[in-house]
PDB file of N, CA and C in Angstrom:
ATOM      1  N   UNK A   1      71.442  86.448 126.462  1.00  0.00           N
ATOM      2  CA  UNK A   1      72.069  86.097 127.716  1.00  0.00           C
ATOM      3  C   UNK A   1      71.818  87.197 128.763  1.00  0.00           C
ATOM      4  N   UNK A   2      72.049  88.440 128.072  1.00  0.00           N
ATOM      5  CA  UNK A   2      71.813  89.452 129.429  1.00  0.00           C
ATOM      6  C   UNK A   2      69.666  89.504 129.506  1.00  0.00           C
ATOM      7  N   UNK A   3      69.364  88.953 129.226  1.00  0.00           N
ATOM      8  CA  UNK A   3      67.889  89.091 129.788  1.00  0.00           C
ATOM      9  C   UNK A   3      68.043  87.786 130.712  1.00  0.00           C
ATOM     10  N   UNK A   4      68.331  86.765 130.700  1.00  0.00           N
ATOM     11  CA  UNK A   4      68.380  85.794 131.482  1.00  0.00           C
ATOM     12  C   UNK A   4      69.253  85.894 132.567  1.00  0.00           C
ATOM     13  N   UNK A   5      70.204  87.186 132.640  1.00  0.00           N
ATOM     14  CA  UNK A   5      70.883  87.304 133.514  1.00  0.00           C
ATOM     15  C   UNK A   5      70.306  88.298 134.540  1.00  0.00           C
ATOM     16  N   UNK A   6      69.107  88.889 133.982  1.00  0.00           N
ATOM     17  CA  UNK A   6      68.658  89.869 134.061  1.00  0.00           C
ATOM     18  C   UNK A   6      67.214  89.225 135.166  1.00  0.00           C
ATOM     19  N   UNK A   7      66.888  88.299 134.481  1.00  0.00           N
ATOM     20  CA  UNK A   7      65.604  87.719 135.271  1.00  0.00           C
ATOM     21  C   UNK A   7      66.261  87.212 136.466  1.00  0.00           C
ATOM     22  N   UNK A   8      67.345  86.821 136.275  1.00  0.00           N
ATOM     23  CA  UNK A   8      68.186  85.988 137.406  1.00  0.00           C
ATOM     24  C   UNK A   8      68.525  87.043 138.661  1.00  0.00           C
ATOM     25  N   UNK A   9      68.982  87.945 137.961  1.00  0.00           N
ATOM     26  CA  UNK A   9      68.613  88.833 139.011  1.00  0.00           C
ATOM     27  C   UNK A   9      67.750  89.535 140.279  1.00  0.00           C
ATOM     28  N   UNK A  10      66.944  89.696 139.240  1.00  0.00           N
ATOM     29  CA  UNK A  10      65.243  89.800 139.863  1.00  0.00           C
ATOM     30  C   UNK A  10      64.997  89.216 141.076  1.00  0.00           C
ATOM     31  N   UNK A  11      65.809  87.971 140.851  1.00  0.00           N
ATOM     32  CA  UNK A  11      65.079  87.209 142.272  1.00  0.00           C
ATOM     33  C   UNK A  11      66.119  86.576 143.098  1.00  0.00           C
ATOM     34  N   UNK A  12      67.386  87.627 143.195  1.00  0.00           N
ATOM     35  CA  UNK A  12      68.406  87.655 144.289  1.00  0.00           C
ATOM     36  C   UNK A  12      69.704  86.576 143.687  1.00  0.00           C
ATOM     37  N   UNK A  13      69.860  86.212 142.349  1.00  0.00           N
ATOM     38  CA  UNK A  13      70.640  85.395 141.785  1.00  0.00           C
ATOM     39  C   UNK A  13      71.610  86.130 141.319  1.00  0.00           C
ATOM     40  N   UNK A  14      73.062  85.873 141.541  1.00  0.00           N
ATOM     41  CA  UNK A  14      74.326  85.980 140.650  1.00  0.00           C
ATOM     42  C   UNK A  14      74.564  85.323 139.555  1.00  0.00           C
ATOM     43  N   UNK A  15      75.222  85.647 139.008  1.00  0.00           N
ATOM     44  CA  UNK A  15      76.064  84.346 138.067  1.00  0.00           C
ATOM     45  C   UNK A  15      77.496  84.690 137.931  1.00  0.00           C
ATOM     46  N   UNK A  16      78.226  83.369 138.752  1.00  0.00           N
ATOM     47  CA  UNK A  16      79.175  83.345 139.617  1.00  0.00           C
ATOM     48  C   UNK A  16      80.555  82.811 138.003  1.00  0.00           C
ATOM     49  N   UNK A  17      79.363  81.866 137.712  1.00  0.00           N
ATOM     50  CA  UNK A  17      80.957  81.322 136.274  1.00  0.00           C
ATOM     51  C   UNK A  17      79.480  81.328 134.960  1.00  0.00           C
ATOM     52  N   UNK A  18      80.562  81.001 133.650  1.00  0.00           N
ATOM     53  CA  UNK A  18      79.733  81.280 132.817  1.00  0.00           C
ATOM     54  C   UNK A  18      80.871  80.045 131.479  1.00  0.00           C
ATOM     55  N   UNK A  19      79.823  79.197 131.464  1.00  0.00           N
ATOM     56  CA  UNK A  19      80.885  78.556 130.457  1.00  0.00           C
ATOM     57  C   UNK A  19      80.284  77.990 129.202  1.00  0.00           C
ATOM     58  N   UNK A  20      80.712  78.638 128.027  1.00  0.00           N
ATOM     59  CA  UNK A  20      80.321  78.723 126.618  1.00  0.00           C
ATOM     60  C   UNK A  20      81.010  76.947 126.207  1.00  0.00           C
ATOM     61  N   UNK A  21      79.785  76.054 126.395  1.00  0.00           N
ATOM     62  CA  UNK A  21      80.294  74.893 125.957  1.00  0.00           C
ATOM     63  C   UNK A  21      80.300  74.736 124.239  1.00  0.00           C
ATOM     64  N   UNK A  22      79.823  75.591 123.711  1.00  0.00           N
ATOM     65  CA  UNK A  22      80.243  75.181 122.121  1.00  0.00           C
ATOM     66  C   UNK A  22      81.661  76.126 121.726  1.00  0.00           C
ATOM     67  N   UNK A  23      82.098  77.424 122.349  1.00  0.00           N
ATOM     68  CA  UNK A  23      83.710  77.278 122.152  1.00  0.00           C
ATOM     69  C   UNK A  23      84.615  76.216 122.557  1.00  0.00           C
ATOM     70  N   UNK A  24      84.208  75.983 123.696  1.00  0.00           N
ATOM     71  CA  UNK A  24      84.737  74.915 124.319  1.00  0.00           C
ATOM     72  C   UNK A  24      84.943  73.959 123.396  1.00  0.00           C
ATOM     73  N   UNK A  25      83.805  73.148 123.088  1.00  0.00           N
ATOM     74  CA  UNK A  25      84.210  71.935 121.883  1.00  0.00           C
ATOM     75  C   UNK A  25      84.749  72.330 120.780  1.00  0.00           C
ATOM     76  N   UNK A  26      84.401  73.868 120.247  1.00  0.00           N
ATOM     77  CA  UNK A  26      85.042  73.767 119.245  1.00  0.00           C
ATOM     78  C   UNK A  26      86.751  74.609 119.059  1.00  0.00           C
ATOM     79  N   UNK A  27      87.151  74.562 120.227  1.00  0.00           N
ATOM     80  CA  UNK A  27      88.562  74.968 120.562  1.00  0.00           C
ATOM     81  C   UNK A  27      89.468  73.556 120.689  1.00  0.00           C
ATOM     82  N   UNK A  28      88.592  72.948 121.367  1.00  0.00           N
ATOM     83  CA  UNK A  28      89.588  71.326 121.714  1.00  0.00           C
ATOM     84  C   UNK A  28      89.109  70.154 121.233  1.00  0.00           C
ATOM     85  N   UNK A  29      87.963  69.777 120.494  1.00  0.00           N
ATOM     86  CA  UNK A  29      87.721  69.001 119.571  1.00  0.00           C
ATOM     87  C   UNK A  29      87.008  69.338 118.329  1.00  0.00           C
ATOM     88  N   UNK A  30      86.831  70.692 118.046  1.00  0.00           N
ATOM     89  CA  UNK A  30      86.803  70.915 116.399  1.00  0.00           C
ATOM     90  C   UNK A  30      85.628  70.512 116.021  1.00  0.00           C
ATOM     91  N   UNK A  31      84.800  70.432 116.898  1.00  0.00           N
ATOM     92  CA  UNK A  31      83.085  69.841 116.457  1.00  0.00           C
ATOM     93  C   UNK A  31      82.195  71.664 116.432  1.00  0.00           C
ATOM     94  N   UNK A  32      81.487  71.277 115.679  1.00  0.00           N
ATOM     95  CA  UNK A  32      80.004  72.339 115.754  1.00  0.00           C
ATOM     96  C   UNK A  32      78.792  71.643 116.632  1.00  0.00           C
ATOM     97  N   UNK A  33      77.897  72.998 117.116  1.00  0.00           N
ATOM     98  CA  UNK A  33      76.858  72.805 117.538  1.00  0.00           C
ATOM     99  C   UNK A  33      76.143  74.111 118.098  1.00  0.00           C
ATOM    100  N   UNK A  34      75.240  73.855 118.686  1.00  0.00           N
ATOM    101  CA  UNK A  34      74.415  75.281 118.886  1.00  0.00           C
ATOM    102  C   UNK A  34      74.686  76.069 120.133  1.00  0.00           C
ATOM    103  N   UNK A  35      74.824  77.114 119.956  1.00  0.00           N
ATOM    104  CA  UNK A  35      75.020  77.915 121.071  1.00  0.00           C
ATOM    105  C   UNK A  35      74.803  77.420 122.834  1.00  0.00           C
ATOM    106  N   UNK A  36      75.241  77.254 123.487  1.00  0.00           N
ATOM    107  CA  UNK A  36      75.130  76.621 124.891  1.00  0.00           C
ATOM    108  C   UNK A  36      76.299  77.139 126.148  1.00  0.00           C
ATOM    109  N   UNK A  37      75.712  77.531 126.551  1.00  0.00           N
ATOM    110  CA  UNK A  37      76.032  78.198 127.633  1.00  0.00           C
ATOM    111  C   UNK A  37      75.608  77.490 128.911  1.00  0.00           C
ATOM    112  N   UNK A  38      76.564  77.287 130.099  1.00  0.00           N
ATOM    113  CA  UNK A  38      76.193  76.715 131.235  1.00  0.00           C
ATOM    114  C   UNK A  38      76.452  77.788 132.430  1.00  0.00           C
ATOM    115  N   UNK A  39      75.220  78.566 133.174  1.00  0.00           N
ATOM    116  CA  UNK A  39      75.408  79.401 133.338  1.00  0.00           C
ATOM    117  C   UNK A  39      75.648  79.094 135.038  1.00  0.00           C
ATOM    118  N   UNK A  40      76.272  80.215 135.961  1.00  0.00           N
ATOM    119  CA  UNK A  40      76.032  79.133 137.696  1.00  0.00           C
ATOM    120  C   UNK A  40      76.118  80.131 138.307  1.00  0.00           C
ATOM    121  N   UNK A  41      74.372  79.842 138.704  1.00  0.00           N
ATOM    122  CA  UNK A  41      73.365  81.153 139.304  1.00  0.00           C
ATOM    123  C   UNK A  41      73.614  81.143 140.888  1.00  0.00           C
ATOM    124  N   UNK A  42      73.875  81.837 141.723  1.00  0.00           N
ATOM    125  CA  UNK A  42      73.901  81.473 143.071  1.00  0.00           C
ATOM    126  C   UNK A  42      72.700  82.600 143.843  1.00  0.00           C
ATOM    127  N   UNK A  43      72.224  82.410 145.093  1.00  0.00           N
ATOM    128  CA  UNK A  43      71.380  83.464 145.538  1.00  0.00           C
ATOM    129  C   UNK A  43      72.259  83.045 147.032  1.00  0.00           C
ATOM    130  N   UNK A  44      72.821  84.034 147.019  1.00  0.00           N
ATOM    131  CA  UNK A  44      73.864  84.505 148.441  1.00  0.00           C
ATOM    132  C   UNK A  44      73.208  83.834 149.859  1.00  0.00           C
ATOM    133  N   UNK A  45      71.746  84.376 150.083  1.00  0.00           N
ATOM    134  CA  UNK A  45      71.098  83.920 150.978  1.00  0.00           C
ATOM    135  C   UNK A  45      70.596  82.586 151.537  1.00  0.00           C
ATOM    136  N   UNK A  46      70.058  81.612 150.104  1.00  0.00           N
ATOM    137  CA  UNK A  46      69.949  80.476 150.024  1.00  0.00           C
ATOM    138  C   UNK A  46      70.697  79.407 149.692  1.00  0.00           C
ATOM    139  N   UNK A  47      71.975  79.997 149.092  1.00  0.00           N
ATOM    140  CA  UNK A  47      73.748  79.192 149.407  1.00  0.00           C
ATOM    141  C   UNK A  47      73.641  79.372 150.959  1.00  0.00           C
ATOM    142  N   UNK A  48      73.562  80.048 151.716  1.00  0.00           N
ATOM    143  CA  UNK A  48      73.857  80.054 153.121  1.00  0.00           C
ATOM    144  C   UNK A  48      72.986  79.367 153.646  1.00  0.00           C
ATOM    145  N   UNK A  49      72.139  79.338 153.580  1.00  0.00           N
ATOM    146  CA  UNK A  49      70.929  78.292 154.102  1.00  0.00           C
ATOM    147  C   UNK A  49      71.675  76.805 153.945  1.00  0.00           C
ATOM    148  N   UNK A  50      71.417  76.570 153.108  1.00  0.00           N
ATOM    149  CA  UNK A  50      72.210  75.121 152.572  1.00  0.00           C
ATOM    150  C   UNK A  50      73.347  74.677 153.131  1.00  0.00           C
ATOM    151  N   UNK A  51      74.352  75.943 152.727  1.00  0.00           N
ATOM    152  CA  UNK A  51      75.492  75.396 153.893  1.00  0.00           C
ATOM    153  C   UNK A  51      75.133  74.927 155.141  1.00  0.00           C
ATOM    154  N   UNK A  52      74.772  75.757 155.677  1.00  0.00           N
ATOM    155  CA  UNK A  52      74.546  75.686 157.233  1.00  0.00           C
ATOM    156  C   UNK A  52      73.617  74.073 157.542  1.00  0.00           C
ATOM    157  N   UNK A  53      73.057  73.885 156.591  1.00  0.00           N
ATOM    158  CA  UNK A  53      72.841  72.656 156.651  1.00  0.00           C
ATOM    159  C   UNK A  53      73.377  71.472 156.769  1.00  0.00           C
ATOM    160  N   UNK A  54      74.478  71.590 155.525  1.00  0.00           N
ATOM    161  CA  UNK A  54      75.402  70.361 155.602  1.00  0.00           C
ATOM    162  C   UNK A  54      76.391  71.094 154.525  1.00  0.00           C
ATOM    163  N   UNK A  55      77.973  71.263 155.092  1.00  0.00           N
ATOM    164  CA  UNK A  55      78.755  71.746 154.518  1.00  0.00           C
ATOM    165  C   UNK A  55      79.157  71.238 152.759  1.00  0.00           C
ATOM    166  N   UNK A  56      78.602  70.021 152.987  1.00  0.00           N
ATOM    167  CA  UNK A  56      79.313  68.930 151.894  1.00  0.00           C
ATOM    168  C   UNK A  56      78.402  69.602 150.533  1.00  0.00           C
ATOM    169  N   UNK A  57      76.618  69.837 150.976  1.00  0.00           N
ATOM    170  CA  UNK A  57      76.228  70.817 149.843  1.00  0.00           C
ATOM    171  C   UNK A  57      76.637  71.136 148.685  1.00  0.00           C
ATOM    172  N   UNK A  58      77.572  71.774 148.936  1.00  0.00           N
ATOM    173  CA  UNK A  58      78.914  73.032 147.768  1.00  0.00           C
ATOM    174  C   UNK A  58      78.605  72.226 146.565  1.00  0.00           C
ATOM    175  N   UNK A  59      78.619  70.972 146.811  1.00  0.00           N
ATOM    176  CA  UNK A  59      79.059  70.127 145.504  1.00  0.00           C
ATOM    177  C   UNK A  59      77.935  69.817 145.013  1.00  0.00           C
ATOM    178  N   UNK A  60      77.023  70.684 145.046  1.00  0.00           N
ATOM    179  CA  UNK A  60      75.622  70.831 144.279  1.00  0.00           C
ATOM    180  C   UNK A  60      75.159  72.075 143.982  1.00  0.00           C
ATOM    181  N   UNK A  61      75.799  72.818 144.759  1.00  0.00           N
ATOM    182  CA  UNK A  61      75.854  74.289 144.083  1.00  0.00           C
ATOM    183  C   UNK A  61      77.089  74.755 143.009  1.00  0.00           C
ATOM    184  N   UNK A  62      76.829  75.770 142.485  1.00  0.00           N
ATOM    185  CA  UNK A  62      75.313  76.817 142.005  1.00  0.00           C
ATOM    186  C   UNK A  62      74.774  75.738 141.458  1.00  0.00           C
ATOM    187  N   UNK A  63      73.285  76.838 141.270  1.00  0.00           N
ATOM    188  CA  UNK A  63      72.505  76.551 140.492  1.00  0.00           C
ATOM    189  C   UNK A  63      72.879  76.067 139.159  1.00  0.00           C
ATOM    190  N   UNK A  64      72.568  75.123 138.135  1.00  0.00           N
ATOM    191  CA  UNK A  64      72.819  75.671 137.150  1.00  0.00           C
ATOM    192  C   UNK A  64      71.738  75.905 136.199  1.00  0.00           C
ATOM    193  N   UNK A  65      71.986  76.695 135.325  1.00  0.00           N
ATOM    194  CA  UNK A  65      71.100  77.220 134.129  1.00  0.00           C
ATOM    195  C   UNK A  65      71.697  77.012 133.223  1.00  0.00           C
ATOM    196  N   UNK A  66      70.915  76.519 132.090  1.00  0.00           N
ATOM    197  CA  UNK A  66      71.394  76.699 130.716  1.00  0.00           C
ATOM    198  C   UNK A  66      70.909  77.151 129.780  1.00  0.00           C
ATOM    199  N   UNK A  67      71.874  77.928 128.709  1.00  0.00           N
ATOM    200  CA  UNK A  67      70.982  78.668 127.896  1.00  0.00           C
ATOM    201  C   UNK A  67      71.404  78.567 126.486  1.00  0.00           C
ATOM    202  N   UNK A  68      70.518  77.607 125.735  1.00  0.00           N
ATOM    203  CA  UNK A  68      71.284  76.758 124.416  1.00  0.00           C
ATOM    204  C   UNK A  68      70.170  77.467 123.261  1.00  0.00           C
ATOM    205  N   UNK A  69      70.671  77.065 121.993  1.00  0.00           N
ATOM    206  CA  UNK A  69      69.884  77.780 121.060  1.00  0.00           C
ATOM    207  C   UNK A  69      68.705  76.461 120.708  1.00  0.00           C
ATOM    208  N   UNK A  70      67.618  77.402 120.279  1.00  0.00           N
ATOM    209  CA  UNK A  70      66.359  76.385 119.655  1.00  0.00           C
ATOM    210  C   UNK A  70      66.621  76.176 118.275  1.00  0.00           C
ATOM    211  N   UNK A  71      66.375  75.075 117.677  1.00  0.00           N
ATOM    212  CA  UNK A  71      66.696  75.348 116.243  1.00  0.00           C
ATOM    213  C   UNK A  71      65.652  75.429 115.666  1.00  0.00           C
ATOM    214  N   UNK A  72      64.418  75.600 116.311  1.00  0.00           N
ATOM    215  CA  UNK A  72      63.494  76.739 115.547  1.00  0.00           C
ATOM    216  C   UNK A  72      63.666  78.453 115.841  1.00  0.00           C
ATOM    217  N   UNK A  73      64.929  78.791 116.553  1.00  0.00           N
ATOM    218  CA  UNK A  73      65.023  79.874 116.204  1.00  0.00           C
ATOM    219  C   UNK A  73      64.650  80.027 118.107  1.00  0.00           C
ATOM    220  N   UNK A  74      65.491  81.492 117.972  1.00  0.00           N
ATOM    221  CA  UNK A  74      65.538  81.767 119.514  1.00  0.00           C
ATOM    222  C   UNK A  74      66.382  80.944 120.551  1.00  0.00           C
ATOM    223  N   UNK A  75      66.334  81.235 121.958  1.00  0.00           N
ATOM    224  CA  UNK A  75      66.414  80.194 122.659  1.00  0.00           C
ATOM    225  C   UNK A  75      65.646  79.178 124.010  1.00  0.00           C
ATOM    226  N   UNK A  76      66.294  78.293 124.373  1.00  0.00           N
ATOM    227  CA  UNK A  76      65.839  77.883 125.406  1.00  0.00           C
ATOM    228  C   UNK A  76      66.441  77.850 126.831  1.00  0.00           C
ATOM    229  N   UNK A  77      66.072  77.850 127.776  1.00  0.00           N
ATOM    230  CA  UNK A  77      66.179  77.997 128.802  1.00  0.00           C
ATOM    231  C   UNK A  77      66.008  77.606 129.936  1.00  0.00           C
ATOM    232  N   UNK A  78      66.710  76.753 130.563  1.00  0.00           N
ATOM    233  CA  UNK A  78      66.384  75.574 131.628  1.00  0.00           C
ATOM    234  C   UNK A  78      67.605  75.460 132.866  1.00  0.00           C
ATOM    235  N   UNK A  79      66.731  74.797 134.094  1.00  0.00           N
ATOM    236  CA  UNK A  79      67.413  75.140 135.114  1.00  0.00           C
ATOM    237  C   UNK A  79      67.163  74.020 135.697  1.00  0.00           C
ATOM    238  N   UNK A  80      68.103  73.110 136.541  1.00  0.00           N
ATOM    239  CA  UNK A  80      68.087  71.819 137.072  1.00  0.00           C
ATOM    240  C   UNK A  80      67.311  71.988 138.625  1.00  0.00           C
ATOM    241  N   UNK A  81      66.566  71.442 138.741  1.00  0.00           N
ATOM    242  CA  UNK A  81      65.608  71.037 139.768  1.00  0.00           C
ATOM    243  C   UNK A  81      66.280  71.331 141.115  1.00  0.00           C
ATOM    244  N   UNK A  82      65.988  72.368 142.277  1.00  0.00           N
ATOM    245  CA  UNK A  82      66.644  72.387 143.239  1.00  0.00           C
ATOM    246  C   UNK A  82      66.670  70.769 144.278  1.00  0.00           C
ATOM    247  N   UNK A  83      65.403  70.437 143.652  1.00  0.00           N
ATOM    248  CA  UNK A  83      64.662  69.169 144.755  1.00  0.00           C
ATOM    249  C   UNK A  83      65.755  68.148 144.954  1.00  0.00           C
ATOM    250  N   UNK A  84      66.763  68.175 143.889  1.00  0.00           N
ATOM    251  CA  UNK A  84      67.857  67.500 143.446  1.00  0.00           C
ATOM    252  C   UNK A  84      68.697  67.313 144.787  1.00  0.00           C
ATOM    253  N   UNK A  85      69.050  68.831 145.386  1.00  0.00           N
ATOM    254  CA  UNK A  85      69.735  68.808 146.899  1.00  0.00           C
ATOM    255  C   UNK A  85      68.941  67.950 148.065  1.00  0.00           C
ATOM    256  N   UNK A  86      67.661  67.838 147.924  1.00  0.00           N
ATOM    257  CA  UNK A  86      66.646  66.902 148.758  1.00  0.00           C
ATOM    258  C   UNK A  86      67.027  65.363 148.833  1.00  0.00           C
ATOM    259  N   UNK A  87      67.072  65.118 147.593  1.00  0.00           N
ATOM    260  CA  UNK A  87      67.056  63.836 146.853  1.00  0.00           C
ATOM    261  C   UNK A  87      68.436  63.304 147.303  1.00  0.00           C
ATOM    262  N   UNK A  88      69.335  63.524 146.460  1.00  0.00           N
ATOM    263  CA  UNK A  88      70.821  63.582 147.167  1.00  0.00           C
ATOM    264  C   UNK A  88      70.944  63.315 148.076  1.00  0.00           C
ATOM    265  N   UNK A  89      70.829  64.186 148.640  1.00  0.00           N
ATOM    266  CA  UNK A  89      71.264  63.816 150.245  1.00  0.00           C
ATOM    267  C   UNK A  89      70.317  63.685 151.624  1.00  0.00           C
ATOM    268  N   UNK A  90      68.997  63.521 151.101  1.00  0.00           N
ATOM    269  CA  UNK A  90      68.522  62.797 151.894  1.00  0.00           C
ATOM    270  C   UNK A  90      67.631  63.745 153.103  1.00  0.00           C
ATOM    271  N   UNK A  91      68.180  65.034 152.989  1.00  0.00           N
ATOM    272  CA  UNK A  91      68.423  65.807 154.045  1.00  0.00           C
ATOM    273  C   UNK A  91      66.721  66.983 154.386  1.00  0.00           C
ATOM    274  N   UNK A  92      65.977  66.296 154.790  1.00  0.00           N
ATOM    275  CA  UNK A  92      64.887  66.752 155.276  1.00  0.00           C
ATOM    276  C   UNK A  92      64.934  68.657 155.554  1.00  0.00           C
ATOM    277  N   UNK A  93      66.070  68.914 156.237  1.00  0.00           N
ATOM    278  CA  UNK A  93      66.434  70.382 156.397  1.00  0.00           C
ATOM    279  C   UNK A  93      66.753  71.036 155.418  1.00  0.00           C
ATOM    280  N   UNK A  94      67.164  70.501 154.120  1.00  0.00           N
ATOM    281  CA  UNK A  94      67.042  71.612 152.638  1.00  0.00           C
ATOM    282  C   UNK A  94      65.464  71.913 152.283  1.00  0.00           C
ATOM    283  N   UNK A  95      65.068  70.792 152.594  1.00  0.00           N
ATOM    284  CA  UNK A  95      63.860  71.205 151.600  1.00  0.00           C
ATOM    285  C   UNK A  95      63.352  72.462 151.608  1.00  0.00           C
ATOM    286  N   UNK A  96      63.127  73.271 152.698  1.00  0.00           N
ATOM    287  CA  UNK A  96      62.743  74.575 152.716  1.00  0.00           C
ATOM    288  C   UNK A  96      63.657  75.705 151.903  1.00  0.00           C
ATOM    289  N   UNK A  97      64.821  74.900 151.845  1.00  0.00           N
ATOM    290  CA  UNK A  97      65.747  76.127 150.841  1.00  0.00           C
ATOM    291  C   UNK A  97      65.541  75.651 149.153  1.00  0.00           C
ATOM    292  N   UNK A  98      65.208  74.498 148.981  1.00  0.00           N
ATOM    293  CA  UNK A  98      65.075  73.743 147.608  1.00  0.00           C
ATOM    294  C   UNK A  98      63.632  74.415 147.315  1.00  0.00           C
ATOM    295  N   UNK A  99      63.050  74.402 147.745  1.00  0.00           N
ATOM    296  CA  UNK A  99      60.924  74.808 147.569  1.00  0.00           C
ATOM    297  C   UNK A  99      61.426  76.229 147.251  1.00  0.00           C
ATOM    298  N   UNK A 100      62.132  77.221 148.270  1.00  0.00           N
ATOM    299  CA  UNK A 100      62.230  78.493 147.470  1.00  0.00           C
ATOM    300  C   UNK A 100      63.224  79.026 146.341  1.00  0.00           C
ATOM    301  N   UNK A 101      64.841  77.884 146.452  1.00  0.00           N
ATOM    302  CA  UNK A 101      65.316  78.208 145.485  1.00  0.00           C
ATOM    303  C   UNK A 101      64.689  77.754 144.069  1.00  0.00           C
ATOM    304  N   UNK A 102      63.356  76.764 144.474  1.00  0.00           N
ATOM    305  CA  UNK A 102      63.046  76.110 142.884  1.00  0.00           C
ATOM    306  C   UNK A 102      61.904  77.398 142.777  1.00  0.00           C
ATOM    307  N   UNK A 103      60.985  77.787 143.654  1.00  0.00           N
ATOM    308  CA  UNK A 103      60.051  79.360 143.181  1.00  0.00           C
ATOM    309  C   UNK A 103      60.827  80.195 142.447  1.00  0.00           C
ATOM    310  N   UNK A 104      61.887  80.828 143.211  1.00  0.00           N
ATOM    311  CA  UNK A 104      62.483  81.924 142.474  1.00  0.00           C
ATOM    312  C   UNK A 104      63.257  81.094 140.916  1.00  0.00           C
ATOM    313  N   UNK A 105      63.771  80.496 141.024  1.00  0.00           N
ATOM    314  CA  UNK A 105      64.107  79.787 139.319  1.00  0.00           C
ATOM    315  C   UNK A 105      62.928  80.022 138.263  1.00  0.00           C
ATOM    316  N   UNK A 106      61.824  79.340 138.912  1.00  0.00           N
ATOM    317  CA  UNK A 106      60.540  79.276 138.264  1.00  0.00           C
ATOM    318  C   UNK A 106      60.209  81.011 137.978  1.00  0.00           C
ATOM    319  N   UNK A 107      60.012  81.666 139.202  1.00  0.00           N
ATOM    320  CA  UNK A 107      59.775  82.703 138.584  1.00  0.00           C
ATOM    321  C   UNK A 107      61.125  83.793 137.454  1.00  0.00           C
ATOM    322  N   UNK A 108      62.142  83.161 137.590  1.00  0.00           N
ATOM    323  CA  UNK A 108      63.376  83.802 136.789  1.00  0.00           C
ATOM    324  C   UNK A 108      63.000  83.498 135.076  1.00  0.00           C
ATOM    325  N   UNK A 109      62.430  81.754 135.140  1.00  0.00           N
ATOM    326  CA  UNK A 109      61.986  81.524 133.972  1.00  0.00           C
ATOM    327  C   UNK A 109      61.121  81.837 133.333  1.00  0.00           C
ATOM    328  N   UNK A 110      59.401  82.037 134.365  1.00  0.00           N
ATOM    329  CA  UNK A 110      58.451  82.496 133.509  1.00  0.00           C
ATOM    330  C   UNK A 110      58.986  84.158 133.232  1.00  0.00           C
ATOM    331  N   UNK A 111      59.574  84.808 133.660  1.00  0.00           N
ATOM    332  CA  UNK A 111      59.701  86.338 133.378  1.00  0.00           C
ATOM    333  C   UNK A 111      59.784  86.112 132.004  1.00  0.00           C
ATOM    334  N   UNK A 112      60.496  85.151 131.096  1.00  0.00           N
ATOM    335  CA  UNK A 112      61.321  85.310 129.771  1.00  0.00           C
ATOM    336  C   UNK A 112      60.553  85.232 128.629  1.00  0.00           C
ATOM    337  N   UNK A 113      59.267  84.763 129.351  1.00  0.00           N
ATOM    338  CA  UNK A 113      58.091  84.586 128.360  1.00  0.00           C
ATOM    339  C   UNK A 113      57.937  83.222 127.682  1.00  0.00           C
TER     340      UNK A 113
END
């Protein structure tokens, strides 16, 4: 987790909440499963972009990342498509914040190898 928090860094990202969905299930419904973490990356600069776009936004931010176990061992690591804020809402004026918040993701991910 701290290398992925670590790449996240790199390229102007926080991580604002952090929520361990397999305690989770297994605190309030008693199930197993593999390590998963839902992580919610923000980059200060390009949250502001967005806002300023259209306040309503918020409810697509953060980012999220997730970081679940492989069951060949290790993990994986994935991050939901900024293009998503495009799509949504329609809004011709994200795209320039979606194209760089999806670069820097991309480059947060290839860092990890």
């Amino acid at each position: 987790m701290r290398r992925v928090r670590e790449a996240l860094a790199v390229q102007g990202f926080g991580v604002l909440s952090e929520i361990d969905v397999r305690a989770t299930l297994a605190s309030k419904l008693d199930v197993a499963m593999e390590p998963y973490v839902i992580l919610g990356a923000c980059n200060p600069h390009l949250a502001h972009r967005a806002l300023e776009a259209d306040r309503s936004i918020g409810m697509l931010l953060p980012c999220n990342v997730v970081v679940r176990g492989n069951p060949d061992g290790g993990s994986i690591v994935q991050a939901l498509d900024p293009e998503a804020m495009v799509e949504l809402t329609g809004l011709p004026e994200l795209r320039p914040v979606a194209d760089e918040a999806r670069r820097k993701l991309d480059a947060s991910l290839a860092s990890l190898g």
